[in-house]
C-alpha atoms as a PDB file:
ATOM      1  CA  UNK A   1       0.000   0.000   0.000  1.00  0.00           C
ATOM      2  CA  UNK A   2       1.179   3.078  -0.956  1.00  0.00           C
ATOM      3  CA  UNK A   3       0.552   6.843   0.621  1.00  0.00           C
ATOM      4  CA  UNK A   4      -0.575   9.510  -1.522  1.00  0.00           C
ATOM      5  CA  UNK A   5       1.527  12.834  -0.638  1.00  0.00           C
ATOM      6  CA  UNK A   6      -0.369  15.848  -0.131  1.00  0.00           C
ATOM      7  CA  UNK A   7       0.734  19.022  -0.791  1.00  0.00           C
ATOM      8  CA  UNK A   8      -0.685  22.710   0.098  1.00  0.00           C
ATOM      9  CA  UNK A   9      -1.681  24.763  -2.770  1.00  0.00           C
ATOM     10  CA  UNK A  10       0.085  27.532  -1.312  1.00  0.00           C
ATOM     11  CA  UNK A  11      -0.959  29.305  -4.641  1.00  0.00           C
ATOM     12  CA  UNK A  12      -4.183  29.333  -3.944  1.00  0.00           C
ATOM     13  CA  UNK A  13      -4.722  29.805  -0.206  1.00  0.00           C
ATOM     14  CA  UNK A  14      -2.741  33.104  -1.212  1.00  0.00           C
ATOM     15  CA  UNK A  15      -5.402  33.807  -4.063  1.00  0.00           C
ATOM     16  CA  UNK A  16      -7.884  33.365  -1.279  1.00  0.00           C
ATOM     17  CA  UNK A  17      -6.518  35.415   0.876  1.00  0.00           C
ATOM     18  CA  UNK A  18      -6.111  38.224  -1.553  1.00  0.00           C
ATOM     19  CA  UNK A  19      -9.859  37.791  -2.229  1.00  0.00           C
ATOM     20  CA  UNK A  20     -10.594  37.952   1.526  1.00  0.00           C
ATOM     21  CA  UNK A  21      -8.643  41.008   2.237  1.00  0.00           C
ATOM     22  CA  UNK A  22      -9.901  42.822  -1.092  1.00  0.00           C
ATOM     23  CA  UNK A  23     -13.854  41.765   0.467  1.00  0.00           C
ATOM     24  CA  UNK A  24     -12.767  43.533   3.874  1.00  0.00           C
ATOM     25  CA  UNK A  25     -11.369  47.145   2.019  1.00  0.00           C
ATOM     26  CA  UNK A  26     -14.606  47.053  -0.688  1.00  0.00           C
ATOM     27  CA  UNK A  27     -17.036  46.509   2.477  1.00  0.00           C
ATOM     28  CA  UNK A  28     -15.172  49.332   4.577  1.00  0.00           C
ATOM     29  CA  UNK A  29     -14.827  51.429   0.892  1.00  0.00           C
ATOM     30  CA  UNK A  30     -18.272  51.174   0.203  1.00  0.00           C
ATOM     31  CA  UNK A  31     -19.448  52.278   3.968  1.00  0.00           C
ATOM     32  CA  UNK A  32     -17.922  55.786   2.172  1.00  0.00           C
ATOM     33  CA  UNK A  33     -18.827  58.372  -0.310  1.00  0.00           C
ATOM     34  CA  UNK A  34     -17.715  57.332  -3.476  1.00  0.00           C
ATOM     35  CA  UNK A  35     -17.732  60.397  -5.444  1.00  0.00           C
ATOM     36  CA  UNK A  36     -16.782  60.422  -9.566  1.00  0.00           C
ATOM     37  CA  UNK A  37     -14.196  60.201 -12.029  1.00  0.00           C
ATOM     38  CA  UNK A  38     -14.405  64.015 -11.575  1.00  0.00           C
ATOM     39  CA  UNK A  39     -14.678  64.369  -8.438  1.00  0.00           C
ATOM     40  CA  UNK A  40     -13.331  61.128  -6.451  1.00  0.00           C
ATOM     41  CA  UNK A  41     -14.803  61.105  -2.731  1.00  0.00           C
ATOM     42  CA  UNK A  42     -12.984  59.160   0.333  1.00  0.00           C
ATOM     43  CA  UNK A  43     -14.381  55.952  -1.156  1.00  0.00           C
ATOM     44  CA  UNK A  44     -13.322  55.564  -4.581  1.00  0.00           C
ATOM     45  CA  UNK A  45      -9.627  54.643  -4.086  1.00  0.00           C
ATOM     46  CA  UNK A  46     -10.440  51.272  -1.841  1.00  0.00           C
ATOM     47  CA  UNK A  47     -13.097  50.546  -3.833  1.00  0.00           C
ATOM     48  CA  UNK A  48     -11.686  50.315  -7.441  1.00  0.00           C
ATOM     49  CA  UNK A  49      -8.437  48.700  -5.912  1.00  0.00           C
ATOM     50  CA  UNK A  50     -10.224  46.237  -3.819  1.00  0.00           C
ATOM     51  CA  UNK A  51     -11.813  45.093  -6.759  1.00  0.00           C
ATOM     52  CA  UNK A  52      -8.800  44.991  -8.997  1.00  0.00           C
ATOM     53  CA  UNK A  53      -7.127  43.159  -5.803  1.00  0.00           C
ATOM     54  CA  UNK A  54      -9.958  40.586  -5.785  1.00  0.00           C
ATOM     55  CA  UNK A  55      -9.895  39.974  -9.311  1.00  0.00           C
ATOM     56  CA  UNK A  56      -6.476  39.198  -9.045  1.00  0.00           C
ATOM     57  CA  UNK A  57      -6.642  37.038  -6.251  1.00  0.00           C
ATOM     58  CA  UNK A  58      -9.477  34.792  -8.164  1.00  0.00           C
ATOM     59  CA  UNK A  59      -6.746  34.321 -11.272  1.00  0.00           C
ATOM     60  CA  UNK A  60      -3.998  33.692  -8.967  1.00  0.00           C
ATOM     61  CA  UNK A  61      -6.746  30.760  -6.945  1.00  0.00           C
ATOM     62  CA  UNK A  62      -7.791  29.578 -10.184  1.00  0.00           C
ATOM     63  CA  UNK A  63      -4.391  29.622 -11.737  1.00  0.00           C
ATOM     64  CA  UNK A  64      -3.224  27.269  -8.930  1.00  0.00           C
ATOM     65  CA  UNK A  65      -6.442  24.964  -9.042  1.00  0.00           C
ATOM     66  CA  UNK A  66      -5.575  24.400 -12.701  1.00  0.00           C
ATOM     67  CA  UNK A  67      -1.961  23.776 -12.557  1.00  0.00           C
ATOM     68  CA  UNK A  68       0.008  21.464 -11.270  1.00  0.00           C
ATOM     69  CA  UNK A  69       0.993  21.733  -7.278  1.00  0.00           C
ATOM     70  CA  UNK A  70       4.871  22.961  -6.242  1.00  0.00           C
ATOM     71  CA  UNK A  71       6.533  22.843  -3.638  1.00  0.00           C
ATOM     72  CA  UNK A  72       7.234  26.358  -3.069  1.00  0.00           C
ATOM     73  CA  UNK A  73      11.302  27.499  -2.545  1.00  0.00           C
ATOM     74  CA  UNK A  74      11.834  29.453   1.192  1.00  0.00           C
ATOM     75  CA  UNK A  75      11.282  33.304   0.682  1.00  0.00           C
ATOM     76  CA  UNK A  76      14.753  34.972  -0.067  1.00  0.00           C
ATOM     77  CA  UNK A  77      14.434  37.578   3.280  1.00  0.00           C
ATOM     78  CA  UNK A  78      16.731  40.466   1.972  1.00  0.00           C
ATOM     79  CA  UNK A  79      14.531  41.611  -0.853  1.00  0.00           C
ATOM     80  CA  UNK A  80      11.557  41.307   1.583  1.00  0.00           C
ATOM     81  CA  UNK A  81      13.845  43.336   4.349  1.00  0.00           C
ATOM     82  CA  UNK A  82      14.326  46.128   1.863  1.00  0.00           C
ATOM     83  CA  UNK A  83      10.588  46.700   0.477  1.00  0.00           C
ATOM     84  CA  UNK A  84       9.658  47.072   3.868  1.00  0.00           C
ATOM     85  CA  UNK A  85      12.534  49.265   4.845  1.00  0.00           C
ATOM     86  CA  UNK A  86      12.184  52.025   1.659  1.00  0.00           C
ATOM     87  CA  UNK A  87       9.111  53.131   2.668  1.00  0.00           C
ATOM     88  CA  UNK A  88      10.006  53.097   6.516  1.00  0.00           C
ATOM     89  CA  UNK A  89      13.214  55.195   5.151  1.00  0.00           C
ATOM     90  CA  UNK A  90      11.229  57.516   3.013  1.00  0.00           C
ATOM     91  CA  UNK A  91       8.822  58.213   5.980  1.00  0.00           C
ATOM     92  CA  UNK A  92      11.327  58.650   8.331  1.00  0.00           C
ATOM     93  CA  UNK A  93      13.941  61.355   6.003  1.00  0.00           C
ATOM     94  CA  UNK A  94      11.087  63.115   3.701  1.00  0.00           C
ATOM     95  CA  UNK A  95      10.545  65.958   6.506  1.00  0.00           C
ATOM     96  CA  UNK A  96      13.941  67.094   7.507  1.00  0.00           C
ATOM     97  CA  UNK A  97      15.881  66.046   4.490  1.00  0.00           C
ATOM     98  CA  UNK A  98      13.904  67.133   1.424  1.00  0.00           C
ATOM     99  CA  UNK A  99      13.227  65.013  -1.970  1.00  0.00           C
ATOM    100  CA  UNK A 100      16.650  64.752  -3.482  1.00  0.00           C
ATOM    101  CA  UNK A 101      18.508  63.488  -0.224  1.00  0.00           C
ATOM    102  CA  UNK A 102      15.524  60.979   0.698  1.00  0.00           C
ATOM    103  CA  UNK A 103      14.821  59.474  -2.864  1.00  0.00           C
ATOM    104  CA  UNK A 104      18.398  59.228  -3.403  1.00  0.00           C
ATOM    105  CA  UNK A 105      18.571  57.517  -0.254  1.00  0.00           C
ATOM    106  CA  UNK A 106      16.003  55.237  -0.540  1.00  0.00           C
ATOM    107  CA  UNK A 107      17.049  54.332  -4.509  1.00  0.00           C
ATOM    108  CA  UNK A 108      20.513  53.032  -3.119  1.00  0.00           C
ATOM    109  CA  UNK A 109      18.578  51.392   0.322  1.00  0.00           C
ATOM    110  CA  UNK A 110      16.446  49.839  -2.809  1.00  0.00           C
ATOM    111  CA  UNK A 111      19.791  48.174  -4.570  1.00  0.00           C
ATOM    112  CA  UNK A 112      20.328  46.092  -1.807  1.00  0.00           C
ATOM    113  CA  UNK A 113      17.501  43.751  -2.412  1.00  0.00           C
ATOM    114  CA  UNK A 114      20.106  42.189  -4.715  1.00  0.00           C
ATOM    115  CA  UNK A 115      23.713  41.587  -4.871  1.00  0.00           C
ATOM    116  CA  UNK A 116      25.404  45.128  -5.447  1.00  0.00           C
ATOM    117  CA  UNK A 117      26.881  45.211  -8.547  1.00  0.00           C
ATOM    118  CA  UNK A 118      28.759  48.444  -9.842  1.00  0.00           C
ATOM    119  CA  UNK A 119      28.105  50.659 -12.365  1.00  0.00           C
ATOM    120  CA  UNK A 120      26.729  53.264 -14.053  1.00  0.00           C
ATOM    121  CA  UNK A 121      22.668  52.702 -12.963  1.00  0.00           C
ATOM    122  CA  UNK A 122      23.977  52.955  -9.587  1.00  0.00           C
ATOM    123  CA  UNK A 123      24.539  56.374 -10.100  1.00  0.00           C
ATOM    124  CA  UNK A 124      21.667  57.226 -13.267  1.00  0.00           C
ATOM    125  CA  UNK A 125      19.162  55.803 -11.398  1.00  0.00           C
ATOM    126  CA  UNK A 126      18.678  57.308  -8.349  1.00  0.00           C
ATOM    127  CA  UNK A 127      19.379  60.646  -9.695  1.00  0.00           C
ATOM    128  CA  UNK A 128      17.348  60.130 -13.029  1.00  0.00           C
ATOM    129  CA  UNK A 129      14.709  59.338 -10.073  1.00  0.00           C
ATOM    130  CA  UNK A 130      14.827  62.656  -8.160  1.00  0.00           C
ATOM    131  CA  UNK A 131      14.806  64.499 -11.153  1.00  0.00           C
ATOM    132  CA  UNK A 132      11.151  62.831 -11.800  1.00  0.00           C
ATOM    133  CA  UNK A 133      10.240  63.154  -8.172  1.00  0.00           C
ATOM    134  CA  UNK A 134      11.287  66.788  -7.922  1.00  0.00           C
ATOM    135  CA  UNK A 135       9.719  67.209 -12.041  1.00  0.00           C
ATOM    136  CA  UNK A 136       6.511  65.160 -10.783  1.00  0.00           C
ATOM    137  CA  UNK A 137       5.746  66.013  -7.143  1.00  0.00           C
ATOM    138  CA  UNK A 138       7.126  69.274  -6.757  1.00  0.00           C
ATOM    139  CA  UNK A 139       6.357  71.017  -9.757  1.00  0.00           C
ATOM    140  CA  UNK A 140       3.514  69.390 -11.770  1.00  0.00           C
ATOM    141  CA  UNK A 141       1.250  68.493  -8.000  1.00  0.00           C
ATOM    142  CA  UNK A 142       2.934  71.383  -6.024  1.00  0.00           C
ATOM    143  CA  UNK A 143       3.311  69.056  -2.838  1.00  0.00           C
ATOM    144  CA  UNK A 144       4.327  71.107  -0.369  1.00  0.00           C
ATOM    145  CA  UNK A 145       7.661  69.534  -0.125  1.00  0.00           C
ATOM    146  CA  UNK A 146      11.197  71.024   0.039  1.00  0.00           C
ATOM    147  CA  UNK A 147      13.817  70.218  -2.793  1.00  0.00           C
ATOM    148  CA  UNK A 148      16.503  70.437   0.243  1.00  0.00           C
ATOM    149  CA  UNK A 149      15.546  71.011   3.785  1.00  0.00           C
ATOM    150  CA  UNK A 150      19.401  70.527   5.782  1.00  0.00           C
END
């Protein structure tokens, strides 16, 4: 006699879960005013991304129902440790440092989800980014944030 191995569809328990959580912002989004495309009220943004969210969690469940089950690899932890630490680093330098210090900052903070390798998009990048955010924010939105602020 022999066993049959089970394995968790880790795939789509996180589908589910996506749905689930999408369910919980579209319940709380729709408790708000919801506005228009002209005129967007508190509501809007959790609404239309809860439902993008949920969508995406349904392909993701069905995706794994219809394929074949993995055995998933262990997460890789540095590239997890830096998306949570850019925005923790952004949060914590955008007030007394100013754009161009912080989103230079947090560029380089973002390089170290991989292995650093040298060269010249170390350098383009997170100044080809602060031009943008400067361009973008500053200009274009007029948020009320300094260039420089030492």
């Amino acid at each position: 006699m022999q066993l049959e191995r089970t394995t968790i569809r880790w795939d789509v328990i996180a589908g589910l879960a996506m749905v689930a959580l999408a369910a919980v912002f579209l319940i709380a989004g729709l408790q708000m005013n919801f506005g228009s495309l002209r005129q967007m009220g508190p509501g809007f943004l959790p609404v239309c991304v809860s439902v993008i969210l949920g969508g995406l969690g349904l392909l993701i469940a069905m995706e794994g129902l219809l394929g074949k089950a993995t055995v998933p690899d262990l997460p890789r932890l540095r590239p997890f440790a830096v998306v949570v630490a850019c925005p923790l680093v952004f949060g914590a330098m955008i007030e007394w440092a100013g754009m161009v210090p912080t989103v230079v900052t947090v560029a380089l903070v973002a390089r170290l989800a991989e292995p650093l390798k040298w060269g010249w998009d170390l350098i383009l990048v997170p100044l080809s980014l602060c031009v943008l955010a400067v361009v973008v924010f500053i200009e274009f939105i007029g948020v009320a944030i300094p260039i420089f602020s030492f």
